[in-house]
N, C-alpha and C. Protein backbone atom coordinates (compact mmCIF):
# COMPACT_ATOMS: atom_id res chain seq x y z
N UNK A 1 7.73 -12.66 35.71
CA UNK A 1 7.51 -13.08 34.34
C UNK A 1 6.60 -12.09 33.60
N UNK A 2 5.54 -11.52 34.45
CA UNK A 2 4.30 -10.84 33.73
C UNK A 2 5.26 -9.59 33.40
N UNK A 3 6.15 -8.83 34.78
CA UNK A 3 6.64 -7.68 33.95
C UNK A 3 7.86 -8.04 32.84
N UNK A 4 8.46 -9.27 32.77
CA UNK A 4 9.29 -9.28 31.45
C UNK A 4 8.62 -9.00 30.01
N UNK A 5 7.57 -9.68 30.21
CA UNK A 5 6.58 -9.68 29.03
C UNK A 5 5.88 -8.36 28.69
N UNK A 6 5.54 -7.64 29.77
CA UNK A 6 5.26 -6.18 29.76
C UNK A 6 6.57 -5.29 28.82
N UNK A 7 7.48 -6.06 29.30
CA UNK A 7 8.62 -5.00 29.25
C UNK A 7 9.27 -5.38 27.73
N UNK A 8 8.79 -6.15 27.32
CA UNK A 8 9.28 -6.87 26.11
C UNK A 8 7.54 -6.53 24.81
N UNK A 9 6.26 -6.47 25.30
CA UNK A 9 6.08 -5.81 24.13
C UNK A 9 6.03 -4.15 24.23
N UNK A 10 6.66 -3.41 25.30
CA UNK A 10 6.83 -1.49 25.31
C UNK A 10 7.83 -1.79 24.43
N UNK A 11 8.71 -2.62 24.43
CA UNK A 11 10.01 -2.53 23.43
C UNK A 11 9.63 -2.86 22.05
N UNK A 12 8.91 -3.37 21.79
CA UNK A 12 8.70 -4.30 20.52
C UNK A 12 7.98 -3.01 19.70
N UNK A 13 8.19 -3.09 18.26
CA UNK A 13 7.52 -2.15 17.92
C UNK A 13 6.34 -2.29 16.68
N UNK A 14 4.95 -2.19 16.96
CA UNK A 14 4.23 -2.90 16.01
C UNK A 14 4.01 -3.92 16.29
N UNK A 15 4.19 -4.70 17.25
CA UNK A 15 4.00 -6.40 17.88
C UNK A 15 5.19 -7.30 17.42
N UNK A 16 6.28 -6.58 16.76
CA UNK A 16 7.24 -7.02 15.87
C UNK A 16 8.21 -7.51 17.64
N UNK A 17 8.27 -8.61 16.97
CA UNK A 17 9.62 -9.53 18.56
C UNK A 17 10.75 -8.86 18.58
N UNK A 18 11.17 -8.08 20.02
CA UNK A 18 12.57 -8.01 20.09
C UNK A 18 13.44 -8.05 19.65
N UNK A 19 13.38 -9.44 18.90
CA UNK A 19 14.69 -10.11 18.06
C UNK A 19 14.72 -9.80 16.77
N UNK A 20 14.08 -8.69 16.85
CA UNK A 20 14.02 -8.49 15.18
C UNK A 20 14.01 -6.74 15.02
N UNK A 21 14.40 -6.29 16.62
CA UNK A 21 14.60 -5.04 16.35
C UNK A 21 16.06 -4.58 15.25
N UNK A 22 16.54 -5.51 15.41
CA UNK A 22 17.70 -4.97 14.36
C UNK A 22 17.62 -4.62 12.74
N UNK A 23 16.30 -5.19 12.24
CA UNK A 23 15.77 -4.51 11.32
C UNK A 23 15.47 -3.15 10.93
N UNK A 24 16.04 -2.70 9.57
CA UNK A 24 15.91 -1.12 9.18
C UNK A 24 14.50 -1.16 9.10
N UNK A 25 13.46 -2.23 8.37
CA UNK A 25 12.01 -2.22 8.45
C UNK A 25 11.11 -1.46 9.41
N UNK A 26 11.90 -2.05 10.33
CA UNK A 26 10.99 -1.75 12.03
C UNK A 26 10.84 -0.25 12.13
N UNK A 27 11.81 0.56 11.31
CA UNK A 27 11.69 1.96 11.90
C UNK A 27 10.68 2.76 10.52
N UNK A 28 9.87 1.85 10.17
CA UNK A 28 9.59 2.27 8.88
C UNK A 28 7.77 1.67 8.75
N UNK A 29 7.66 1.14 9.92
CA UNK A 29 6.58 0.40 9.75
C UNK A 29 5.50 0.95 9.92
N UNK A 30 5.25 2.11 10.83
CA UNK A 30 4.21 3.28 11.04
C UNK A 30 3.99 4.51 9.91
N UNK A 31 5.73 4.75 9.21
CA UNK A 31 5.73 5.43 8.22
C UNK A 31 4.77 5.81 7.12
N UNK A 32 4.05 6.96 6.55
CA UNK A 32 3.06 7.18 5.44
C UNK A 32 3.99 6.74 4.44
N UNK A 33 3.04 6.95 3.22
CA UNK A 33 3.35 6.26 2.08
C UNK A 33 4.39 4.96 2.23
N UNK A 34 3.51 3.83 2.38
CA UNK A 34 3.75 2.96 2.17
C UNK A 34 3.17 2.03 1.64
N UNK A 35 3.45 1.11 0.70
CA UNK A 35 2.73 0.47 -0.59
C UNK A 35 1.82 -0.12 -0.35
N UNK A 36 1.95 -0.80 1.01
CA UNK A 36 0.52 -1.06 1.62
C UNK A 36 -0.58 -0.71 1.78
N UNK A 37 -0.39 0.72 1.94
CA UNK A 37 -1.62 1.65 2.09
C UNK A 37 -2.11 1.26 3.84
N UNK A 38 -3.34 2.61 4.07
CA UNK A 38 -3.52 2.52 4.72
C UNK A 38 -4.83 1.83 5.71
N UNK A 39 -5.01 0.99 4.51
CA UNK A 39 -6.65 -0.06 4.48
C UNK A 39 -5.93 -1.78 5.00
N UNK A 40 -4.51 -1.92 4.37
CA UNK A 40 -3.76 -3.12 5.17
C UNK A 40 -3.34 -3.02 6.11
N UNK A 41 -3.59 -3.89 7.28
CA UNK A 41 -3.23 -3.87 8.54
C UNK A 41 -2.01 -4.25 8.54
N UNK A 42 -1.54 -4.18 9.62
CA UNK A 42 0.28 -4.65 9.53
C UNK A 42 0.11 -6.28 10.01
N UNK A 43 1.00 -7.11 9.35
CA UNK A 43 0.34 -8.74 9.97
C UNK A 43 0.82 -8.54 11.46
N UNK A 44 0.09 -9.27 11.82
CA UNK A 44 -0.04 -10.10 13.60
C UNK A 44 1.48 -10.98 13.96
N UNK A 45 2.77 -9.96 14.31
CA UNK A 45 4.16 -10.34 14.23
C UNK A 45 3.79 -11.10 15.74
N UNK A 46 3.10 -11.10 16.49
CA UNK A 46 3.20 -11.82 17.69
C UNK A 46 2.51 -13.53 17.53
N UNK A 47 1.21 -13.19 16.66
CA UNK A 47 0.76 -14.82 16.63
C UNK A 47 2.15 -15.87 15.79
N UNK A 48 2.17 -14.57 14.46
CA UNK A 48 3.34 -15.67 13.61
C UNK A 48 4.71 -16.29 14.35
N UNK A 49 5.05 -15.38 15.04
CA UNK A 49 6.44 -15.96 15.76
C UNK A 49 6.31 -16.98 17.00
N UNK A 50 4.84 -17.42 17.22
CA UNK A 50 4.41 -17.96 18.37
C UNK A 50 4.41 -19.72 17.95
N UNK A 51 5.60 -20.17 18.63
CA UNK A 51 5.77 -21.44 18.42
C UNK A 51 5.55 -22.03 19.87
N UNK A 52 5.70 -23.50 19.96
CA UNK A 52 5.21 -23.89 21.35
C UNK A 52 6.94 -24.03 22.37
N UNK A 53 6.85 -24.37 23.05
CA UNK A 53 8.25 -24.27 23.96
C UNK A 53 8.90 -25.12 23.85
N UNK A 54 8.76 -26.03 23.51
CA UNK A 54 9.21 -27.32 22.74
C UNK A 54 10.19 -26.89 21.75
N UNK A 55 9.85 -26.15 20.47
CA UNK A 55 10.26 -26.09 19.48
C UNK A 55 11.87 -26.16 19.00
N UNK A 56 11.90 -26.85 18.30
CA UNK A 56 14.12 -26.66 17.53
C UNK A 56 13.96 -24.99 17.18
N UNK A 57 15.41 -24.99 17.75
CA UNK A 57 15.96 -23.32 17.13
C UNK A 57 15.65 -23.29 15.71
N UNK A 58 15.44 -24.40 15.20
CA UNK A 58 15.36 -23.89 13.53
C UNK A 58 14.01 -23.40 13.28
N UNK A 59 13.12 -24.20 13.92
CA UNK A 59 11.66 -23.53 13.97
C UNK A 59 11.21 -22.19 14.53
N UNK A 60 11.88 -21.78 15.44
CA UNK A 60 11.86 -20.66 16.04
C UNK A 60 12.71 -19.84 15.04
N UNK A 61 13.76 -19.85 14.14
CA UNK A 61 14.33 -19.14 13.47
C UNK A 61 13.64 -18.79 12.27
N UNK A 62 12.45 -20.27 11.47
CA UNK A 62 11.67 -20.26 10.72
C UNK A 62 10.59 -19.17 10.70
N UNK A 63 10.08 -18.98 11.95
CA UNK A 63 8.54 -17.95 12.47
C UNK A 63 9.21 -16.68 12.67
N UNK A 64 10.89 -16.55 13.34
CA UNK A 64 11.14 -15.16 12.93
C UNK A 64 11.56 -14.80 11.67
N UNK A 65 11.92 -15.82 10.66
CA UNK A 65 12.39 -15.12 9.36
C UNK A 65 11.06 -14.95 8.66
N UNK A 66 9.30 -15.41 8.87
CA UNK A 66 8.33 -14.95 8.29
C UNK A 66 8.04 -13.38 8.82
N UNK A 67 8.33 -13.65 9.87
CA UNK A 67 7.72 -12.19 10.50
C UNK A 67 8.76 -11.10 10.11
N UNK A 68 9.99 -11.40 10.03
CA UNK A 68 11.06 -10.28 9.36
C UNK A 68 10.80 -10.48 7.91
N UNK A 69 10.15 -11.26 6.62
CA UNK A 69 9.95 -10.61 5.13
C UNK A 69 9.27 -10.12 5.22
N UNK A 70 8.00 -10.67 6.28
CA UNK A 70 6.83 -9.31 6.03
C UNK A 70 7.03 -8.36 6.89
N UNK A 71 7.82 -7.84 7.92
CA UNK A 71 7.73 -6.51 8.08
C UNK A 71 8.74 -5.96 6.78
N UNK A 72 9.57 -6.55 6.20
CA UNK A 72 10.17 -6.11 5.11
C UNK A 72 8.85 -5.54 3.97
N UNK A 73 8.26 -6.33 4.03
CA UNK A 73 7.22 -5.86 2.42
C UNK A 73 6.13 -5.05 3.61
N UNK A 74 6.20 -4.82 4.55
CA UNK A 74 5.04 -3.81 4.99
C UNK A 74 5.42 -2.10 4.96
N UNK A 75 7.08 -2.55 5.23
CA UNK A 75 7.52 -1.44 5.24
C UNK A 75 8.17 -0.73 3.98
N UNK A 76 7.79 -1.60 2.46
CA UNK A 76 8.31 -0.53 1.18
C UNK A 76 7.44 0.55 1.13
N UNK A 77 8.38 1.43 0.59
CA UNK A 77 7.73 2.88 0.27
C UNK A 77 7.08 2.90 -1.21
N UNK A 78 6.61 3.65 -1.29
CA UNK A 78 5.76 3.74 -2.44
C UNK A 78 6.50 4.36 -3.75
N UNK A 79 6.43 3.73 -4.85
CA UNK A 79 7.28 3.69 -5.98
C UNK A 79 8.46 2.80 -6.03
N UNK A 80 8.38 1.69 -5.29
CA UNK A 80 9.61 0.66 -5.10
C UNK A 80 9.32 -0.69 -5.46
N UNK A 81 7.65 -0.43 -5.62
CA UNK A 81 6.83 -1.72 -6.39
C UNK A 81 5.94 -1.23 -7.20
N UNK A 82 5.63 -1.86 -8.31
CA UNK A 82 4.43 -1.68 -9.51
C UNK A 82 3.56 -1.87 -8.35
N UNK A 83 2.53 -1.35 -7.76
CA UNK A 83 1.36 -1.69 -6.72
C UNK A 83 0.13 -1.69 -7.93
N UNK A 84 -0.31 -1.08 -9.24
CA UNK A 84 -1.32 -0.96 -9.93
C UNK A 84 -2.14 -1.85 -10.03
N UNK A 85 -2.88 -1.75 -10.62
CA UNK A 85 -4.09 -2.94 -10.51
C UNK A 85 -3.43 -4.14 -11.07
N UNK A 86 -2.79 -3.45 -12.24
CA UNK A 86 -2.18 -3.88 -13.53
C UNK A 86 -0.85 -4.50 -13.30
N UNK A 87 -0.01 -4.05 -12.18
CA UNK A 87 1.42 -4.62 -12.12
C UNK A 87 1.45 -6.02 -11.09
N UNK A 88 2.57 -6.27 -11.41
CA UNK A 88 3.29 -7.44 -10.75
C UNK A 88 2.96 -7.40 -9.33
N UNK A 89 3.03 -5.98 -8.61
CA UNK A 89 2.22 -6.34 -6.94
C UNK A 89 1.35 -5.55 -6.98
N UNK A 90 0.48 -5.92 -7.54
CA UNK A 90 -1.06 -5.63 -7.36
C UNK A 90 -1.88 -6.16 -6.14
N UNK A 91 -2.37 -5.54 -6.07
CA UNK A 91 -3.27 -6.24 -4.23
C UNK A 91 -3.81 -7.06 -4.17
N UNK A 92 -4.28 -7.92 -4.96
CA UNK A 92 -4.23 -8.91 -4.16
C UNK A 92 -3.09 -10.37 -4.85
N UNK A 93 -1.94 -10.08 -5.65
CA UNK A 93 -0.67 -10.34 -5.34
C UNK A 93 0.04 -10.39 -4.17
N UNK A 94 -0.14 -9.60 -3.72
CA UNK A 94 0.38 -9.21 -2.85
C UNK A 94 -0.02 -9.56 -1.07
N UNK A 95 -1.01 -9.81 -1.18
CA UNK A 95 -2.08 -10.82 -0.18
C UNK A 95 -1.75 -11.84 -0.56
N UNK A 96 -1.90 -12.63 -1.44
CA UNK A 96 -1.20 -14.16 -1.91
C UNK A 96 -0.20 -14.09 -1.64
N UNK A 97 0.47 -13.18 -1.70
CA UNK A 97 2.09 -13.54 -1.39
C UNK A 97 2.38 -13.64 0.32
N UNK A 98 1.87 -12.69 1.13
CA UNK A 98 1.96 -12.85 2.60
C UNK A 98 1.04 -14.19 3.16
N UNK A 99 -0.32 -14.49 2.18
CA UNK A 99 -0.39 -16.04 2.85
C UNK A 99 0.31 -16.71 2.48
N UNK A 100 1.35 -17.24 1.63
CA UNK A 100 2.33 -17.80 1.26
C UNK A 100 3.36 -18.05 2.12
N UNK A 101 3.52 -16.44 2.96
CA UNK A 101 4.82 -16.80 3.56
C UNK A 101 4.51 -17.09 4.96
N UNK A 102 3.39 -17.13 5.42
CA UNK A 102 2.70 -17.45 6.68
C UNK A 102 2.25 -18.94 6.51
N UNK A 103 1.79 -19.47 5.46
CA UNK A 103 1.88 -20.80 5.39
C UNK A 103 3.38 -21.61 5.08
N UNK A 104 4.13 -21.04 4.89
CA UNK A 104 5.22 -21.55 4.24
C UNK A 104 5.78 -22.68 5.76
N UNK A 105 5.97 -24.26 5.16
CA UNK A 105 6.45 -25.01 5.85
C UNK A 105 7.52 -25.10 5.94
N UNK A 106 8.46 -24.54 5.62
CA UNK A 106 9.77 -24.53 5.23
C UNK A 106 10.88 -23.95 5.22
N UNK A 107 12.12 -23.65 4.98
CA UNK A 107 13.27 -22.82 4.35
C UNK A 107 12.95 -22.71 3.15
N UNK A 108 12.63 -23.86 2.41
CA UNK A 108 12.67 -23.84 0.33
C UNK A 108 11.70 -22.93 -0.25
N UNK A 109 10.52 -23.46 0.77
CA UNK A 109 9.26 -22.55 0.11
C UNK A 109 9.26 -21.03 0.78
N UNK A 110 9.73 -20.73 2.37
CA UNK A 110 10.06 -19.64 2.67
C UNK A 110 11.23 -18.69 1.36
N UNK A 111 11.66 -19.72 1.21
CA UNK A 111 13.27 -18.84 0.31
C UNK A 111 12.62 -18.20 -1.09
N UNK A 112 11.59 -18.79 -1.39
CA UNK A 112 10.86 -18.60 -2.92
C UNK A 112 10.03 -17.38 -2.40
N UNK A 113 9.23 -17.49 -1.31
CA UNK A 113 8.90 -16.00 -1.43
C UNK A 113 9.87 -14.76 -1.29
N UNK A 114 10.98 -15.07 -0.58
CA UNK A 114 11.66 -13.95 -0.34
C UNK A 114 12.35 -13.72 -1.66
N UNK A 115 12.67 -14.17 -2.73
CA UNK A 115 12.92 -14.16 -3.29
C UNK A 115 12.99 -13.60 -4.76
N UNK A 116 10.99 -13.55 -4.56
CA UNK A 116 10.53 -12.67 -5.03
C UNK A 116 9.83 -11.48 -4.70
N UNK A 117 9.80 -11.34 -3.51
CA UNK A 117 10.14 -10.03 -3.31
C UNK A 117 10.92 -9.44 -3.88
N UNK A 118 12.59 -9.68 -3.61
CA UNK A 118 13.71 -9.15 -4.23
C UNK A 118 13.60 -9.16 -5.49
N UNK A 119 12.67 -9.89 -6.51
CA UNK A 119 12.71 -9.54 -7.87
C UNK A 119 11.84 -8.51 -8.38
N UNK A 120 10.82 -8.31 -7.10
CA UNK A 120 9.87 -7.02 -7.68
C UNK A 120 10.30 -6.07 -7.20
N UNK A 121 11.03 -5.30 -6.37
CA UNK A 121 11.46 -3.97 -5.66
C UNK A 121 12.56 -3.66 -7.20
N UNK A 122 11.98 -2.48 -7.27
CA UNK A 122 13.21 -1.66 -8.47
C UNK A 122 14.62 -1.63 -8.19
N UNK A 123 15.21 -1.29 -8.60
CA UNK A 123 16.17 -1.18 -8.55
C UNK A 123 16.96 0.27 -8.18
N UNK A 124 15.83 1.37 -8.21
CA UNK A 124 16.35 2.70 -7.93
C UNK A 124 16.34 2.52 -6.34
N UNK A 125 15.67 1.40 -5.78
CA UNK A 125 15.41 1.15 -4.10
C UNK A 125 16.51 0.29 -3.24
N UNK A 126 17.55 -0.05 -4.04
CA UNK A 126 18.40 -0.60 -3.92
C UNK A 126 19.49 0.10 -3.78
N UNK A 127 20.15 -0.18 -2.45
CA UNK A 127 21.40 0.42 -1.82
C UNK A 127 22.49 -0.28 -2.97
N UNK A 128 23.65 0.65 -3.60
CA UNK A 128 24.53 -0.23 -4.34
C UNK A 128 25.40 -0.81 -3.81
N UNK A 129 25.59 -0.30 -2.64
CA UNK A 129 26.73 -0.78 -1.66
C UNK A 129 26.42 -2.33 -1.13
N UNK A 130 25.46 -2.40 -0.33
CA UNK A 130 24.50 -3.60 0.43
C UNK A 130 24.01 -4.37 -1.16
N UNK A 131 23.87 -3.88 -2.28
CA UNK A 131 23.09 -4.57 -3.52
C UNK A 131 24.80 -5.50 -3.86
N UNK A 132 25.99 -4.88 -4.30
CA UNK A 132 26.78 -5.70 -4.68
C UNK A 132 26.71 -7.18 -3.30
N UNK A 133 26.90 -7.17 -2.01
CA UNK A 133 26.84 -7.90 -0.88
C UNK A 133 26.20 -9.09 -1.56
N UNK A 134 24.22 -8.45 -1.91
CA UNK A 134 23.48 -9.16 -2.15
C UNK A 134 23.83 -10.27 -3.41
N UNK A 135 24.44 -9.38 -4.11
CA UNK A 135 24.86 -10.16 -5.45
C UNK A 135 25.73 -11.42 -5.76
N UNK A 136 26.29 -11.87 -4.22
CA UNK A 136 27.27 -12.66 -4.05
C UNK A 136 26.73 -14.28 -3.26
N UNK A 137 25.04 -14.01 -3.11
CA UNK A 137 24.28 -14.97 -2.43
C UNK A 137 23.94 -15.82 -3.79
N UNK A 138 23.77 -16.85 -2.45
CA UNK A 138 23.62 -18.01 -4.36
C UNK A 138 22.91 -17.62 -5.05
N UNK A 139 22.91 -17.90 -6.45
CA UNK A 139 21.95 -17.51 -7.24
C UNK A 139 20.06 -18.45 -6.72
N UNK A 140 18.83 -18.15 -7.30
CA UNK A 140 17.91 -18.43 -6.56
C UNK A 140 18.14 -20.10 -7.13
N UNK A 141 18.63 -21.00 -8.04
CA UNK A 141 18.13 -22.17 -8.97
C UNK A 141 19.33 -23.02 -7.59
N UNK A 142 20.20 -22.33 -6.89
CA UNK A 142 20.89 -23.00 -5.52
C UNK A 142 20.50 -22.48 -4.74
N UNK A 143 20.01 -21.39 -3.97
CA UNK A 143 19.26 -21.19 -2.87
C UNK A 143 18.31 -21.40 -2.28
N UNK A 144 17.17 -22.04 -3.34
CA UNK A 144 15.84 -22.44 -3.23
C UNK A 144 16.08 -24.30 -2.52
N UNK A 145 16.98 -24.62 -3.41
CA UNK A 145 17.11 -26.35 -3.06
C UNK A 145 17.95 -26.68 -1.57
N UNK A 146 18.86 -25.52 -1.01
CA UNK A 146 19.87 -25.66 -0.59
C UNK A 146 19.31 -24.41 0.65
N UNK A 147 17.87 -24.20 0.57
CA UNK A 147 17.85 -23.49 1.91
C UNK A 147 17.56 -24.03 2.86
N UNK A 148 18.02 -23.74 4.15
CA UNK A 148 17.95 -23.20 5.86
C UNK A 148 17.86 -22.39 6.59
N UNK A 149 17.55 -22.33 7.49
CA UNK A 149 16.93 -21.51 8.44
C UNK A 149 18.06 -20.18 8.30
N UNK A 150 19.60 -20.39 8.37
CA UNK A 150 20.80 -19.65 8.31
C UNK A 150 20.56 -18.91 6.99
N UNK A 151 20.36 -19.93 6.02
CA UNK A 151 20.44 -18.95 4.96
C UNK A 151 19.50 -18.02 4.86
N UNK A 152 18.37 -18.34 5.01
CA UNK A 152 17.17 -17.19 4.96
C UNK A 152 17.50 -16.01 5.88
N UNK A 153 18.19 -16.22 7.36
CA UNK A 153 18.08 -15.17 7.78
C UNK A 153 19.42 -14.09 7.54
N UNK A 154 20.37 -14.99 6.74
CA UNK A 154 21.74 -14.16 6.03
C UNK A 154 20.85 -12.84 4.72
N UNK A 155 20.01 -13.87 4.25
CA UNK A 155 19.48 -13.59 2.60
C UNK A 155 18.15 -11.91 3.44
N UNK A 156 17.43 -12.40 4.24
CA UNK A 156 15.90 -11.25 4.76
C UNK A 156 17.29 -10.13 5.16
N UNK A 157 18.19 -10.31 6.11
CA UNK A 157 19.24 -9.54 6.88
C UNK A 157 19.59 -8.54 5.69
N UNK A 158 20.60 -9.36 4.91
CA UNK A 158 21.10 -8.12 3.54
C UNK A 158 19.96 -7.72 2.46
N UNK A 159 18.59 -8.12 2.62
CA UNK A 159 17.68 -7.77 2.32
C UNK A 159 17.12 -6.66 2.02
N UNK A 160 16.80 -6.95 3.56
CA UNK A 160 16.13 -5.63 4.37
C UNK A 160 17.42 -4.30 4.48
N UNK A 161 18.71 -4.66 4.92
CA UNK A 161 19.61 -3.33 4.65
C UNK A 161 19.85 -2.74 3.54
N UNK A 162 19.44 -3.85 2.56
CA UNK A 162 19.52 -2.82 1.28
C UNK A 162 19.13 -1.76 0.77
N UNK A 163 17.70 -1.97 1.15
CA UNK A 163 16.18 -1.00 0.53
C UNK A 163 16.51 -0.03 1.17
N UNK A 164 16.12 1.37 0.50
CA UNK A 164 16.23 2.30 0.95
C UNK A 164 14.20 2.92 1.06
N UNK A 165 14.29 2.34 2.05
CA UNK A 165 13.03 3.06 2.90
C UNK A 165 12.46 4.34 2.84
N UNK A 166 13.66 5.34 3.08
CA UNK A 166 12.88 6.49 2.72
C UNK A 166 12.59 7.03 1.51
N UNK A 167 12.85 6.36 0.43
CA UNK A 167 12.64 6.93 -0.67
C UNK A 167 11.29 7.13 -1.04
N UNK A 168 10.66 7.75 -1.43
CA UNK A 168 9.11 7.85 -1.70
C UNK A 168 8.98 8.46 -2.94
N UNK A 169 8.73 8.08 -3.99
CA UNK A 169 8.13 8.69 -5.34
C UNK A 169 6.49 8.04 -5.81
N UNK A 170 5.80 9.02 -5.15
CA UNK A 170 4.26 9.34 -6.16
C UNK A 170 3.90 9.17 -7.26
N UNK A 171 5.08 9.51 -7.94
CA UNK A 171 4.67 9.67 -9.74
C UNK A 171 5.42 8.23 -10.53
N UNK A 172 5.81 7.30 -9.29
CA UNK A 172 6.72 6.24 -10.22
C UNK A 172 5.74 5.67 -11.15
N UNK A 173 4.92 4.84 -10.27
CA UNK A 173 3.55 3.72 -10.57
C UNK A 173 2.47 4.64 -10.90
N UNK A 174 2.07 5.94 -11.63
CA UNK A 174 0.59 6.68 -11.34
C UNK A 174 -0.05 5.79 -12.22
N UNK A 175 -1.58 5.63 -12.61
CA UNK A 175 -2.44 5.16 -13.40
C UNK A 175 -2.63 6.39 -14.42
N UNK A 176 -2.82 5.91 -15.66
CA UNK A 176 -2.30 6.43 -17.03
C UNK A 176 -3.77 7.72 -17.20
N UNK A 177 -4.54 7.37 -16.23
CA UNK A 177 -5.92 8.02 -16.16
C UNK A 177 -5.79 9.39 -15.18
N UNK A 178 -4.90 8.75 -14.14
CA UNK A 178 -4.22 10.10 -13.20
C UNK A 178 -3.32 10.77 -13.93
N UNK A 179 -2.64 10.19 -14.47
CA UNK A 179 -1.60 11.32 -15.60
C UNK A 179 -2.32 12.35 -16.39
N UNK A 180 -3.12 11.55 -16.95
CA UNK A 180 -3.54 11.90 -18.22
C UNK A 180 -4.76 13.00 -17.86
N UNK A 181 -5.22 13.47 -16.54
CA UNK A 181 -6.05 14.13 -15.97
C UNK A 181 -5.60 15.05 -15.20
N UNK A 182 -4.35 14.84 -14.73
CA UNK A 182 -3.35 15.71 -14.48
C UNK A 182 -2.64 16.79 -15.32
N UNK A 183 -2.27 16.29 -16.47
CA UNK A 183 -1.78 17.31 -17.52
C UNK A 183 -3.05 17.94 -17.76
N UNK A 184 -3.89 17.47 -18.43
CA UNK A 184 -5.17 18.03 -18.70
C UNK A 184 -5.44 19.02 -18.15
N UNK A 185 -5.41 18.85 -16.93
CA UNK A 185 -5.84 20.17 -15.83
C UNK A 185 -4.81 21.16 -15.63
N UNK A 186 -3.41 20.86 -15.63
CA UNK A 186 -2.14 21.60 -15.69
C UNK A 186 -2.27 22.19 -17.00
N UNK A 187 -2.55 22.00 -18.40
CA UNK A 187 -2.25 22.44 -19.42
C UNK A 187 -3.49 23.75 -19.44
N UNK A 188 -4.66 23.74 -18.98
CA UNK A 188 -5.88 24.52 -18.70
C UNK A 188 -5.56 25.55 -17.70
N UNK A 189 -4.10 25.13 -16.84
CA UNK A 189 -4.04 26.50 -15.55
C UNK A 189 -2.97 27.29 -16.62
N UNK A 190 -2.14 26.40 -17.44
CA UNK A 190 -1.43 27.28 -17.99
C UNK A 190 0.53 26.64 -17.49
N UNK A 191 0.41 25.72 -16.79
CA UNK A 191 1.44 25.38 -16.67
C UNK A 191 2.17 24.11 -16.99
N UNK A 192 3.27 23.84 -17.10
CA UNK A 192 4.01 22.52 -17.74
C UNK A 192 3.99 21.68 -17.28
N UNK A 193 3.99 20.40 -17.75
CA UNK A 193 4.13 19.07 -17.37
C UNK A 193 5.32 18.64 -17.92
N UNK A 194 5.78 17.74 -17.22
CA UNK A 194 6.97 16.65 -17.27
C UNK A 194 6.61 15.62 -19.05
């Protein structure tokens, strides 16, 4: 038993469960630039998925679909969310939102965070191929009332394949003070700005 368990977290990556290696996230989770930065820890994928032995498959499906949105939102790249002080995932948005989905009792209230996730990631981060897929899931005003354990992990699944991970742009989200100190200094060496 001790070496299954050995042998099951060398596999795991990030403390992230086995069962969730099929995630594009997972290969993205050590990755620089990521919106997280490097002051957020990655959440604790082993306590969250830790249900007692007892538990219904739906509960066990519940603790892995928390631990698969948030390796989803650990692993966006930077310029795929407003992160500014000022935007929609601002930090500590964005902390509210992962205790949210770690408290979440539910499919309904699980489905509302994932949900919005998907409303803050741009749209330049969006696969069009995997995005039409997405476009065919209930809309959120039936998915929210009408979720389960199935649906959430249909909805995190075409989710997470959508985003395109490696994309990284610096200059999406800058602060208007970094711009504006940037040209400044570019226009003084003598060269152009955008």
């Amino acid at each position: 038993m001790q070496a299954e368990l050995q042998e099951e977290r060398a596999s795991s990556c990030c403390g992230l469960p086995t069962s969730l290696n099929f995630l594009a996230a997972k290969d993205f989770l050590q990755a620089r630039d990521r919106v997280r930065g490097k002051n957020t820890p990655l959440p604790d994928f082993a306590r969250i998925v830790r249900v007692d032995g007892r538990a219904s498959s739906r509960a066990k499906t519940l603790v892995a679909a928390k631990a698969a949105i948030l390796a989803v939102e650990a692993a966006l790249p930077i310029g795929s969310v407003n992160n500014l002080p000022n935007g929609v995932w601002r930090p500590e948005n964005a902390q509210q939102w992962r205790v949210e989905v770690e408290k979440a009792r539910g499919p309904a209230r699980l489905m509302q965070c994932v949900i919005l996730l998907e409303d803050v990631i741009e749209e330049d981060w969006i696969k069009e191929d995997v995005g039409h897929l997405r476009a065919c899931l209930p809309a959120r005003w039936k998915a929210i009332p009408e979720a389960s354990a199935s649906a959430l992990a249909i909805r995190i699944t075409l989710f997470d394949r959508s985003i395109r991970y490696e994309k990284v742009d610096r200059s999406r989200f800058r602060s208007r003070q970094k711009k504006k100190g940037k040209s400044e200094k570019d226009s003084k060496s003598g060269r152009k700005t955008k």
